[in-house]
N, C-alpha and C. Protein backbone atom coordinates (compact mmCIF):
# COMPACT_ATOMS: atom_id res chain seq x y z
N UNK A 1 29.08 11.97 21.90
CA UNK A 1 29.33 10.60 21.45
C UNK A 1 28.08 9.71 21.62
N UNK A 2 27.68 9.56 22.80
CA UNK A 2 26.42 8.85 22.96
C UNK A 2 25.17 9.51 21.83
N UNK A 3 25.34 10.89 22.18
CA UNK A 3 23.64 11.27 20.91
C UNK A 3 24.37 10.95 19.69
N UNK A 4 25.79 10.82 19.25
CA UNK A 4 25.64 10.31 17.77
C UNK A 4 25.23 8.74 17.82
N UNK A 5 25.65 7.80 18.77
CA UNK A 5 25.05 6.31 18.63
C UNK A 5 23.84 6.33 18.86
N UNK A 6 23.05 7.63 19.79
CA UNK A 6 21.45 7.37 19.65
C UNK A 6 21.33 7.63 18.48
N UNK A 7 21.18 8.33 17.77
CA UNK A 7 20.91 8.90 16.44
C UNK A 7 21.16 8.23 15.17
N UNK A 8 22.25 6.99 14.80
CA UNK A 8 22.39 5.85 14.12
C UNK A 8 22.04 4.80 14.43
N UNK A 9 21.46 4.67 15.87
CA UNK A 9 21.13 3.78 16.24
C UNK A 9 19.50 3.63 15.54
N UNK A 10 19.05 4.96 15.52
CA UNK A 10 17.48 5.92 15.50
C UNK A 10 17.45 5.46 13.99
N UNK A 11 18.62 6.16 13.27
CA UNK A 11 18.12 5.55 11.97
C UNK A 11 18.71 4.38 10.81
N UNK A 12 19.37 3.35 11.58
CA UNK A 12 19.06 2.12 11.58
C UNK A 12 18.23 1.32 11.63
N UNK A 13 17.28 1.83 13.05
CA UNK A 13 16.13 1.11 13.23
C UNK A 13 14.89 1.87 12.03
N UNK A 14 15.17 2.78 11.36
CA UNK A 14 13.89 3.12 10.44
C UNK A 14 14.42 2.47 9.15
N UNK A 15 15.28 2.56 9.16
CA UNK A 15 15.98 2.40 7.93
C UNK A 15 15.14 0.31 7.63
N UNK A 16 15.28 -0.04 8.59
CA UNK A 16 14.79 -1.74 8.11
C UNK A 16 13.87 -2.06 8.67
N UNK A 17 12.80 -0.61 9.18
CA UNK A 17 11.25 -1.07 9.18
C UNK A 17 11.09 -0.78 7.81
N UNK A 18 11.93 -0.10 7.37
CA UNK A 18 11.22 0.21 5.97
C UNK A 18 10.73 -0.94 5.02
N UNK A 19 9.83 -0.91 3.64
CA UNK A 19 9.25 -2.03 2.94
C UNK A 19 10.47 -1.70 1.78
N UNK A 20 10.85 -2.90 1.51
CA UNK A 20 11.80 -3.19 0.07
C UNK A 20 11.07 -3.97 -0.66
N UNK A 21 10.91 -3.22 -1.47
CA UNK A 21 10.00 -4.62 -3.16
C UNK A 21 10.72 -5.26 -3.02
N UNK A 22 11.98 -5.77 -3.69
CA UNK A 22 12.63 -6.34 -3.94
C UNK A 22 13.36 -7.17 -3.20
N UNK A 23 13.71 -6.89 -1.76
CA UNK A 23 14.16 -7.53 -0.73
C UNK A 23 13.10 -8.45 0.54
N UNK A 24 12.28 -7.64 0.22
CA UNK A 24 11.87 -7.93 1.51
C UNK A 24 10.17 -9.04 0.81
N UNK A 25 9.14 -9.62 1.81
CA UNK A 25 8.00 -10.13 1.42
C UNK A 25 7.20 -9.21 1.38
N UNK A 26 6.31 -9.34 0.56
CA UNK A 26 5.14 -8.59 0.53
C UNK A 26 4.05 -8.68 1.98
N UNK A 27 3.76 -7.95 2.14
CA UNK A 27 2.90 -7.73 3.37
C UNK A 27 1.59 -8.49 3.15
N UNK A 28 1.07 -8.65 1.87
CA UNK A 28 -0.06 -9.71 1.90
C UNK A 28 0.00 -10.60 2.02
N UNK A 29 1.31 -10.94 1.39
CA UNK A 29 1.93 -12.66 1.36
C UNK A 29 2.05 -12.79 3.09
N UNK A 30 2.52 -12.09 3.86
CA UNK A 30 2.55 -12.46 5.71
C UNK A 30 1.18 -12.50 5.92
N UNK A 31 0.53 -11.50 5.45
CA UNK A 31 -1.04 -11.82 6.54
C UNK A 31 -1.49 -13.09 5.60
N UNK A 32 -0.95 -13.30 4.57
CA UNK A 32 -1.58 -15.20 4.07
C UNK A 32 -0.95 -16.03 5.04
N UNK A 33 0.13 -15.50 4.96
CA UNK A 33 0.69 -16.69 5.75
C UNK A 33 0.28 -17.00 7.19
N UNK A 34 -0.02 -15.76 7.83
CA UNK A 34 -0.63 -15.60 9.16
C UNK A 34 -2.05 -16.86 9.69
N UNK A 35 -2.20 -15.95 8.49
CA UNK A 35 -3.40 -16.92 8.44
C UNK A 35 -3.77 -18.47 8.30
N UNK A 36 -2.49 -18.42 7.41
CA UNK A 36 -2.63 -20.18 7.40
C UNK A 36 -1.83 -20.57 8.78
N UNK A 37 -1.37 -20.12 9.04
CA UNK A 37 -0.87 -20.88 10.30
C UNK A 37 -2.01 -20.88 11.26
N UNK A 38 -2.66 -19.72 11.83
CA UNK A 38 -3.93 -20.01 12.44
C UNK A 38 -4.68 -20.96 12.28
N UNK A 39 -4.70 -21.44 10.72
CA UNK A 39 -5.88 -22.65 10.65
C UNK A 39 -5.40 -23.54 10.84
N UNK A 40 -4.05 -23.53 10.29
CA UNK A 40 -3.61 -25.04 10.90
C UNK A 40 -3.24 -25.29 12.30
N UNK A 41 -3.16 -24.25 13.55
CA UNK A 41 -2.96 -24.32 14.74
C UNK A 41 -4.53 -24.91 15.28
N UNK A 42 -5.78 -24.22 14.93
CA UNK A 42 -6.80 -23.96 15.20
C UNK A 42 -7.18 -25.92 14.46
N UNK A 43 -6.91 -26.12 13.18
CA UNK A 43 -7.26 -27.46 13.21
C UNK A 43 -6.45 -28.47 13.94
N UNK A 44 -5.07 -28.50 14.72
CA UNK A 44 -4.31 -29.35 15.56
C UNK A 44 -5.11 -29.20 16.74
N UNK A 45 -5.70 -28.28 17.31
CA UNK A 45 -5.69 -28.25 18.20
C UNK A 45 -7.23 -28.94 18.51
N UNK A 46 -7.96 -27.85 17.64
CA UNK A 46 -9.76 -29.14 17.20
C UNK A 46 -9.50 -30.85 17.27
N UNK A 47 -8.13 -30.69 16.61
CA UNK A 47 -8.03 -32.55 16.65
C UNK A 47 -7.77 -33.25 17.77
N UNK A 48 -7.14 -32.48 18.61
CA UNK A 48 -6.28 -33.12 19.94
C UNK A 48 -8.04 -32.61 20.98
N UNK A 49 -8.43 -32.18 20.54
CA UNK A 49 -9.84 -31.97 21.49
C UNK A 49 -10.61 -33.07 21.33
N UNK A 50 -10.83 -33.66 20.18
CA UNK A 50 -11.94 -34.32 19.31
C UNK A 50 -11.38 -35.63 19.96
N UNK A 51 -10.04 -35.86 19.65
CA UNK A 51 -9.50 -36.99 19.72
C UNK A 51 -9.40 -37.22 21.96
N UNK A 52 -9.12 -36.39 22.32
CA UNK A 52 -9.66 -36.51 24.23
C UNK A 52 -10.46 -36.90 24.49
N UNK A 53 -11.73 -36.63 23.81
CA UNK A 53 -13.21 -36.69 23.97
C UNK A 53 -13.82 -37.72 23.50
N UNK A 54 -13.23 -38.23 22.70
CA UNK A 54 -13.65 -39.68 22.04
C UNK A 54 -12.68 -40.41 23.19
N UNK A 55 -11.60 -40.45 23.61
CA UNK A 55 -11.20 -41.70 24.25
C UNK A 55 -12.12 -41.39 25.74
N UNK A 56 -12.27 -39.96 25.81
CA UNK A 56 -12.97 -40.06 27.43
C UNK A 56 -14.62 -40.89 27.17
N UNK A 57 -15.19 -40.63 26.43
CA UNK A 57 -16.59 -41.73 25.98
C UNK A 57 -16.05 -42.55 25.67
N UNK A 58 -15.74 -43.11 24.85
CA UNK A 58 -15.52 -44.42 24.48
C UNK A 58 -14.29 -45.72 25.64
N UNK A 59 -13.78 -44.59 26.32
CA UNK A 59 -12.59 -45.52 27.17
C UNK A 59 -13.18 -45.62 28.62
């Protein structure tokens, strides 16, 4: 009983790593997206630096 729930359990989990055209995103479209989120983390965070550093000189 248990090795049949390992074993559906086993291929369940392959079954929806798998890639679906049709269902699923394209894998380039995530690493775009990846990416834009990096820049926009990477520019919030440049800003909240920029913006510390100006009130620590100037204040």
């Amino acid at each position: 009983m248990a090795e049949a729930q390992k074993r559906l359990s086993h291929t369940t989990l392959k079954r929806r790593q798998r890639f679906h055209p049709k269902r699923d995103v394209r894998p380039a479209v995530l690493a775009k997206a990846n990416r834009l989120v990096i820049r926009v983390a990477a520019f919030i965070g440049f800003s909240f630096l920029t913006i510390a550093i100006l009130q620590a000189v100037l204040g």
